[in-house]
N, C-alpha and C. Protein backbone atom coordinates (compact mmCIF):
# COMPACT_ATOMS: atom_id res chain seq x y z
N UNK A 1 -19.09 -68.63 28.43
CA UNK A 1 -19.01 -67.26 27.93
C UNK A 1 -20.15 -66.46 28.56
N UNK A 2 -19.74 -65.61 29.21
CA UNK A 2 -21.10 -64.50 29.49
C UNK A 2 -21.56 -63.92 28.71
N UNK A 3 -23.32 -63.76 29.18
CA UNK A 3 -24.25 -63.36 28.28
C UNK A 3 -23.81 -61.84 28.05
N UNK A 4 -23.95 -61.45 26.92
CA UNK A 4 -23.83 -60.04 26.11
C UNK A 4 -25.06 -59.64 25.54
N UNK A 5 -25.77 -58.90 26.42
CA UNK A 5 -26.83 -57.89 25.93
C UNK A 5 -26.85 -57.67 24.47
N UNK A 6 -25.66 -57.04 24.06
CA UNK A 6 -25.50 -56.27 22.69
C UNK A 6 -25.65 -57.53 21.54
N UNK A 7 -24.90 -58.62 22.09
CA UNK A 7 -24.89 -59.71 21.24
C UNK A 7 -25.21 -61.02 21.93
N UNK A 8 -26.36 -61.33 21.81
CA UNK A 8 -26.59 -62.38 22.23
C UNK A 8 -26.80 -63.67 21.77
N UNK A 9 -25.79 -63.94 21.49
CA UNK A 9 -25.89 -65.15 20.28
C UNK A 9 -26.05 -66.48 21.23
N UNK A 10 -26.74 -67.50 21.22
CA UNK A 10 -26.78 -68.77 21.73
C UNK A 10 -26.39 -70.27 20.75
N UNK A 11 -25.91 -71.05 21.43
CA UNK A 11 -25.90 -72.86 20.76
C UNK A 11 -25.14 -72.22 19.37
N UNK A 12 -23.87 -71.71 19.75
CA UNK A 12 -22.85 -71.82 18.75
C UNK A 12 -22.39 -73.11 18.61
N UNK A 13 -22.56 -73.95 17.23
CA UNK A 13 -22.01 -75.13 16.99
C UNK A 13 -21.35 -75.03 15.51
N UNK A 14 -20.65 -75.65 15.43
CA UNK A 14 -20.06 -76.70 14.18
C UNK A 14 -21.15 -77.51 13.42
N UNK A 15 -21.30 -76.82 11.92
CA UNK A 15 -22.32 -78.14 11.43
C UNK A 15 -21.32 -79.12 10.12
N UNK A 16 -22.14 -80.31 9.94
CA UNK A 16 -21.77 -81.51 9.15
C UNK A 16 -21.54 -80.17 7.93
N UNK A 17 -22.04 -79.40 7.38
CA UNK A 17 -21.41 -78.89 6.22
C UNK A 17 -19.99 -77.72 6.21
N UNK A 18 -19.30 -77.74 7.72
CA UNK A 18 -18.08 -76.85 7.97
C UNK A 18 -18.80 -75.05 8.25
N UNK A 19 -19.54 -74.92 8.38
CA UNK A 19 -20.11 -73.48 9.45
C UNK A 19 -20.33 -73.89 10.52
N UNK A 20 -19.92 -72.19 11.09
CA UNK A 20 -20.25 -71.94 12.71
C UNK A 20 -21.51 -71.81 12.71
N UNK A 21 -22.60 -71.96 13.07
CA UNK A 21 -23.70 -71.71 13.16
C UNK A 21 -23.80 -70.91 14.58
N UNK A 22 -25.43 -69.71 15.06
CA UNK A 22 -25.55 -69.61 15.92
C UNK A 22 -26.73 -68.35 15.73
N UNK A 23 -27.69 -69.32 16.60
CA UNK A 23 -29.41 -67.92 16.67
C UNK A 23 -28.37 -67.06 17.49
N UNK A 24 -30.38 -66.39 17.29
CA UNK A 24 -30.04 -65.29 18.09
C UNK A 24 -31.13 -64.60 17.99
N UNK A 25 -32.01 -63.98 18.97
CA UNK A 25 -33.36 -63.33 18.88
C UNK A 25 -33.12 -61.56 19.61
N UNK A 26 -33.18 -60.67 19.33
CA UNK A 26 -33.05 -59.16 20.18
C UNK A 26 -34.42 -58.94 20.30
N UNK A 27 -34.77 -59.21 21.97
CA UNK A 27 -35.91 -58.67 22.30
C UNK A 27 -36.03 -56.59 22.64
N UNK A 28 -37.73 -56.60 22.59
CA UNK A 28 -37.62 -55.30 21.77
C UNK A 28 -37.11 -54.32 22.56
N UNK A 29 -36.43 -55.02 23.78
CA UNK A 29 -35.83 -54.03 24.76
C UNK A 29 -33.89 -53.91 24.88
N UNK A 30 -33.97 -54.36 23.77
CA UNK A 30 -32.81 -53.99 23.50
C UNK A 30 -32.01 -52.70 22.88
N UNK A 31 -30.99 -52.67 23.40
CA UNK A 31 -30.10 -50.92 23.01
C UNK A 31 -30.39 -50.96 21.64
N UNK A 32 -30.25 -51.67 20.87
CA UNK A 32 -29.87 -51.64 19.46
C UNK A 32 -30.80 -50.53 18.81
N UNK A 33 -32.26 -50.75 19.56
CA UNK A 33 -33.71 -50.67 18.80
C UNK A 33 -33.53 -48.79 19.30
N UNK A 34 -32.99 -48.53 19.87
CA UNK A 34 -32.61 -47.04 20.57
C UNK A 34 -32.47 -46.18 19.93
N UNK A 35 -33.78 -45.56 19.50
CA UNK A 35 -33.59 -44.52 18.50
C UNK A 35 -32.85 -44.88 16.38
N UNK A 36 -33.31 -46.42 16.74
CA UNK A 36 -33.40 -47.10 15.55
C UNK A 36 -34.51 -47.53 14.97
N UNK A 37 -35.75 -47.48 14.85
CA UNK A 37 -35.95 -46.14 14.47
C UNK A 37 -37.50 -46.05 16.00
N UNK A 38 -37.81 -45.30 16.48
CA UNK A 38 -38.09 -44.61 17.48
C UNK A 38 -40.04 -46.13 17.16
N UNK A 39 -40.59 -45.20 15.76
CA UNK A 39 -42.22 -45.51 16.11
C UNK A 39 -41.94 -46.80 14.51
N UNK A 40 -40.48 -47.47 14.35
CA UNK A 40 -40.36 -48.48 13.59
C UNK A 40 -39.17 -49.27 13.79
N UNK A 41 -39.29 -50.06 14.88
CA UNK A 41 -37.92 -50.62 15.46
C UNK A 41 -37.11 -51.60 14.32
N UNK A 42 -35.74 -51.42 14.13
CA UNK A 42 -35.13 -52.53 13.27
C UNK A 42 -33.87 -52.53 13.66
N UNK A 43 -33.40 -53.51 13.57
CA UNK A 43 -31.98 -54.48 14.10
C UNK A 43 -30.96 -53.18 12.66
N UNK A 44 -30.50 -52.32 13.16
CA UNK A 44 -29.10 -51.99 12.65
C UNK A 44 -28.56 -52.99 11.72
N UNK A 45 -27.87 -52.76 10.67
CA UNK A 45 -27.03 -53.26 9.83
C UNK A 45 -25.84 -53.66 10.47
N UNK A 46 -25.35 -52.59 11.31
CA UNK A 46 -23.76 -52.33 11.66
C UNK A 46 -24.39 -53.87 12.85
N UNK A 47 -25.45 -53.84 13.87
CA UNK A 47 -25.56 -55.09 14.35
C UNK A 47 -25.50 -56.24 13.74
N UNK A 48 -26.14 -56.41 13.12
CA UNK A 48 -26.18 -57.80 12.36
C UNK A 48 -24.62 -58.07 11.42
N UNK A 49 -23.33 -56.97 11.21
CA UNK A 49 -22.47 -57.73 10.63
C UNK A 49 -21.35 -58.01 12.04
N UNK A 50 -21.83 -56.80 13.63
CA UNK A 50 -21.16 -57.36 14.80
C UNK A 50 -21.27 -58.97 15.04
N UNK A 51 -22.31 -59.30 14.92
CA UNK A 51 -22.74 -60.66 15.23
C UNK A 51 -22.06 -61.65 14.74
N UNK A 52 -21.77 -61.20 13.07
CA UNK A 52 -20.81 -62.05 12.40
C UNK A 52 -19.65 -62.26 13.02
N UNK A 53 -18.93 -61.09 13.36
CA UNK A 53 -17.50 -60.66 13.49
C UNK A 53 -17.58 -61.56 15.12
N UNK A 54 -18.75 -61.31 15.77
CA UNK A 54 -18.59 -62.12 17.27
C UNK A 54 -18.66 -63.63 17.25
N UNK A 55 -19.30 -64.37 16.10
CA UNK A 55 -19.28 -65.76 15.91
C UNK A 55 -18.20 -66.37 15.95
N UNK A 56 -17.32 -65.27 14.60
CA UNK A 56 -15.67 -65.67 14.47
C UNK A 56 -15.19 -65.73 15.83
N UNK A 57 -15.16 -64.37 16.58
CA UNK A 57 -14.08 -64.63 17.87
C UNK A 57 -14.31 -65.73 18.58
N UNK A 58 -15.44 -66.36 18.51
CA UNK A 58 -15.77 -67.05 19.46
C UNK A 58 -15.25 -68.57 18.93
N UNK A 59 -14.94 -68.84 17.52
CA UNK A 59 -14.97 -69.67 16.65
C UNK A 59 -13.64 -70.32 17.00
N UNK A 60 -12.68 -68.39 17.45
CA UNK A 60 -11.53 -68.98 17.46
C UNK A 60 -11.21 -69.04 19.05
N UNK A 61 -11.89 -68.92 20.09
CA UNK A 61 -11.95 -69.16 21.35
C UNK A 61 -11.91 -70.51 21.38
N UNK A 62 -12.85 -71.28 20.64
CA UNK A 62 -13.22 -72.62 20.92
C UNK A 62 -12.27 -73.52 20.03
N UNK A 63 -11.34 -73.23 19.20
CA UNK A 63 -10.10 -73.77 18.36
C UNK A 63 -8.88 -73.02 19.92
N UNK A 64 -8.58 -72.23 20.62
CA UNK A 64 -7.75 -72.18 21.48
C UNK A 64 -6.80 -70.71 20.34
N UNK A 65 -7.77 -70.13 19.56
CA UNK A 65 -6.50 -68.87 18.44
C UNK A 65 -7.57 -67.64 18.79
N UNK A 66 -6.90 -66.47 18.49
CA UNK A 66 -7.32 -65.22 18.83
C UNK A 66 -7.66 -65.04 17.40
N UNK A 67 -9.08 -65.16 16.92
CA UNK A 67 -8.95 -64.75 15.78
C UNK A 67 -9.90 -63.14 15.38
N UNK A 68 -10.03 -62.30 14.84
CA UNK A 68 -10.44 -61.00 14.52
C UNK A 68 -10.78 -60.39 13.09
N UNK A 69 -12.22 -60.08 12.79
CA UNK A 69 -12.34 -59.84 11.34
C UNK A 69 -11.37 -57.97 11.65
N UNK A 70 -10.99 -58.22 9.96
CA UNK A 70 -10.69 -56.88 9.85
C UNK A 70 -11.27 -56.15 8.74
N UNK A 71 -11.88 -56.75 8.00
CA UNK A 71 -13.08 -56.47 6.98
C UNK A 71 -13.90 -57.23 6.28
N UNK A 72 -14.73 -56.43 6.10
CA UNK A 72 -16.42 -57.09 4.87
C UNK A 72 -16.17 -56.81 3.87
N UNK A 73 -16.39 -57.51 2.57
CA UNK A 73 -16.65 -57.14 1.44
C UNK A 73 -18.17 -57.98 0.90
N UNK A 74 -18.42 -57.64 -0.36
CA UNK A 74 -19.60 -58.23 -1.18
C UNK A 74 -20.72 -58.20 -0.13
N UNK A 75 -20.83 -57.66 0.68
CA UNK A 75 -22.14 -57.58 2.14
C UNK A 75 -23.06 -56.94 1.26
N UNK A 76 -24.24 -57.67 1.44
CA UNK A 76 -25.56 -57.51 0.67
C UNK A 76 -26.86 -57.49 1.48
N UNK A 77 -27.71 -56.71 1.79
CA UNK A 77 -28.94 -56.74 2.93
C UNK A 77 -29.87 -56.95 1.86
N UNK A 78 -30.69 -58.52 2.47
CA UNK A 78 -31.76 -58.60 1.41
C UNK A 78 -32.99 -58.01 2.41
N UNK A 79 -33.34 -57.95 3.69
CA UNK A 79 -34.33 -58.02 4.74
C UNK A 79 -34.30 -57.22 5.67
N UNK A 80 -35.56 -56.54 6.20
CA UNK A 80 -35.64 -55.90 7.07
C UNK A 80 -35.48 -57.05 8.12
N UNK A 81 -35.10 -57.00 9.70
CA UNK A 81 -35.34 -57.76 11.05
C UNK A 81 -35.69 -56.78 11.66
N UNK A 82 -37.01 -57.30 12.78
CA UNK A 82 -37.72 -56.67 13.51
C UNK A 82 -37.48 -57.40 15.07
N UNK A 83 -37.74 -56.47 16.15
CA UNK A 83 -37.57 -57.00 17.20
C UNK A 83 -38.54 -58.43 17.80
N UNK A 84 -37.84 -59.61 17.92
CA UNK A 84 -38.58 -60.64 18.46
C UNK A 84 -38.47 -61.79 17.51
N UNK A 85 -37.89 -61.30 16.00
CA UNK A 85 -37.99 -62.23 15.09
C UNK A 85 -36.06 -63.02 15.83
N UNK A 86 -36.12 -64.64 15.11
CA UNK A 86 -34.67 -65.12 15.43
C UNK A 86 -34.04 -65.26 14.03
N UNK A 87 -33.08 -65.47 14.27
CA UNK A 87 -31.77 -64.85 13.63
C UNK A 87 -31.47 -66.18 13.43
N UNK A 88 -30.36 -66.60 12.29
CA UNK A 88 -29.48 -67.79 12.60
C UNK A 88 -28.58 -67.17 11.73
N UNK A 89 -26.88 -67.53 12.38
CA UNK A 89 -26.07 -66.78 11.67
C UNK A 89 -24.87 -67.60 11.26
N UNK A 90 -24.34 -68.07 9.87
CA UNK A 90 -23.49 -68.91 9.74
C UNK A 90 -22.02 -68.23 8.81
N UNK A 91 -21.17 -68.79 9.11
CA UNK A 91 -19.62 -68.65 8.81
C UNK A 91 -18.98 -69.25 8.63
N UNK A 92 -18.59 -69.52 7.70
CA UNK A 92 -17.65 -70.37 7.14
C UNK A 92 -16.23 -70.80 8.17
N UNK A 93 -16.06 -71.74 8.47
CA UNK A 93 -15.08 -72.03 9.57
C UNK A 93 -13.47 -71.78 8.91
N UNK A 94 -12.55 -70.98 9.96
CA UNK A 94 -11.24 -70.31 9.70
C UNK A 94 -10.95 -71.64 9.76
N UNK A 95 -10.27 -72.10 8.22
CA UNK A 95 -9.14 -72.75 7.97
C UNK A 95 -7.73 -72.72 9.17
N UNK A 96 -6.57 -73.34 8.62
CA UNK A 96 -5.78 -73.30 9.58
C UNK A 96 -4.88 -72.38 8.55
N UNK A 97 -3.88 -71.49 9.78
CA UNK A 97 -3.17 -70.75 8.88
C UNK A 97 -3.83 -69.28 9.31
N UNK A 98 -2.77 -67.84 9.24
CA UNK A 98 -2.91 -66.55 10.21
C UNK A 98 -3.92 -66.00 8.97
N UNK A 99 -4.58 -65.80 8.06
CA UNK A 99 -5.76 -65.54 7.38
C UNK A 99 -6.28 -65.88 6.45
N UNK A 100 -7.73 -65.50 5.98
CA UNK A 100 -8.45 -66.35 5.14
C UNK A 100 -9.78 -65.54 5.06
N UNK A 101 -10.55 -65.50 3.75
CA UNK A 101 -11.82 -64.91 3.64
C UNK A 101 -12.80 -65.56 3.78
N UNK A 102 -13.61 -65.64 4.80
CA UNK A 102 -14.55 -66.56 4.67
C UNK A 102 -16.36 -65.64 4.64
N UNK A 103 -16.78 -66.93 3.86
CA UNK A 103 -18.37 -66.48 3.35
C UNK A 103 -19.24 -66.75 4.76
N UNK A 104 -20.42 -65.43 4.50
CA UNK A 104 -21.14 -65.54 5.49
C UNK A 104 -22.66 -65.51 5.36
N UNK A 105 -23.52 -65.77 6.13
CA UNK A 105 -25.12 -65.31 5.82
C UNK A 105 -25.94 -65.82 7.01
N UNK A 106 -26.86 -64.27 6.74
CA UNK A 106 -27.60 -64.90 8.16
C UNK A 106 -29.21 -64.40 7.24
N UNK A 107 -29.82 -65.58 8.25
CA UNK A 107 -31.46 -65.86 7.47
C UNK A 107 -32.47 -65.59 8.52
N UNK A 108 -33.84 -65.55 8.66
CA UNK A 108 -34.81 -65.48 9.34
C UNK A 108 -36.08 -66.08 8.73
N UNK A 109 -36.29 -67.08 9.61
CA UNK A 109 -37.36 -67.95 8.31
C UNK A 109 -37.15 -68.57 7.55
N UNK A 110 -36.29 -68.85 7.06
CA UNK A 110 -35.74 -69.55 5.41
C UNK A 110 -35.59 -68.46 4.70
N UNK A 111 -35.40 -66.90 5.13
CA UNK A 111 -35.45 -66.37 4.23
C UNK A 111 -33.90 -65.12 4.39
N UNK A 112 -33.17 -65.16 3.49
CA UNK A 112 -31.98 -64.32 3.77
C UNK A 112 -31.90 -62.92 4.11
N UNK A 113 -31.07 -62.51 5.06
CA UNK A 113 -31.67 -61.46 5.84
C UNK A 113 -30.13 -60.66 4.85
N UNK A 114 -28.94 -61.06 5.23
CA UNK A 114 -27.71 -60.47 4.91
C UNK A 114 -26.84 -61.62 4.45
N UNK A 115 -25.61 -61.62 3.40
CA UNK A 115 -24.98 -62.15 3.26
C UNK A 115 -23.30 -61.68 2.56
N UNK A 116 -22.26 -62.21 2.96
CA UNK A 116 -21.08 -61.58 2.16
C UNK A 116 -19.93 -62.17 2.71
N UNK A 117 -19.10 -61.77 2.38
CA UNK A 117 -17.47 -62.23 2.83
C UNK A 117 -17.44 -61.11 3.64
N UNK A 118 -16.13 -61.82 4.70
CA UNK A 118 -15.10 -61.25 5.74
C UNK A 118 -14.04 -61.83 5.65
N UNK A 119 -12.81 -60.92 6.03
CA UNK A 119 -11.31 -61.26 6.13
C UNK A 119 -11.25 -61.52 7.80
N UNK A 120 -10.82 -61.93 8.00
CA UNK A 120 -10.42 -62.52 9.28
C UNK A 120 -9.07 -63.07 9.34
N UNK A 121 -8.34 -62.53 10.59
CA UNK A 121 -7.40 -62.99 10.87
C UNK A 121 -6.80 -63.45 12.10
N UNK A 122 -5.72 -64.08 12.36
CA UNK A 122 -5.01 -64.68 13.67
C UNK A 122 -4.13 -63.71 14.34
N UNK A 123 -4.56 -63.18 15.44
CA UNK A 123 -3.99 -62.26 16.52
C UNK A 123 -2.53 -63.18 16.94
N UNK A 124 -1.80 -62.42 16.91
CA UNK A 124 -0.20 -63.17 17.56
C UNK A 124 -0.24 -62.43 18.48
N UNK A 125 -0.36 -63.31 19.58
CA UNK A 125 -0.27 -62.96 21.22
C UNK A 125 1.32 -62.49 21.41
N UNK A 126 1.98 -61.18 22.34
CA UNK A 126 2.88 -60.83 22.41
C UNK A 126 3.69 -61.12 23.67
N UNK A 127 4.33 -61.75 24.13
CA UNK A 127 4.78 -62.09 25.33
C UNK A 127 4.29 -63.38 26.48
């Protein structure tokens, strides 16, 4: 998979407890920090639930299914993230079958940054 500036997630794996796992660090020269906030840099919200939504696609790249969140619910921000700190971001792995809500949360430190459900679903390829 090529590297993505915007999302740079690394060592997406499968763990013994059924999540996708996958860091992820935004150094402070990243778009995100762009006038977010100018003389107090912080990782966007709307970033940190892309990341989620990019774990999934990738979740379902590596199962061989097109899969796509189409919404968040119960999303809760306990933490500020600052540029340089790492990320680890986990998801509950898509069952089999075209959708399913699965729980999510990402931490920094041992300590919870965001957490909530997403709907996600299976793209039917056309032709």
């Amino acid at each position: 998979m090529p590297h993505n500036s915007w999302l740079p997630l690394k060592d997406i794996r499968m763990t013994q407890e059924g999540f996708w796992e996958s860091n992820v660090r935004f150094s402070p020269s990243s778009g995100w920090f762009s006038g977010h906030f100018d003389e107090f840099p912080l990782v966007p919200g709307v970033a940190l639930l892309a990341l989620v939504a990019e774990v999934v696609k990738r979740q379902g790249n590596e199962q061989g299914r097109l899969l796509k969140v189409s919404c968040f619910s119960k999303v809760r921000f306990k933490r500020l993230v600052f540029p340089d700190e790492e990320l680890r971001i986990s998801v509950a792995v898509m069952p089999p079958g075209s959708e399913a809500e699965l729980g999510f949360h990402l931490s920094c430190n041992g300590h919870t940054v965001a957490q909530g459900v997403l709907k996600a679903g299976e793209e039917v390829s056309h032709g």
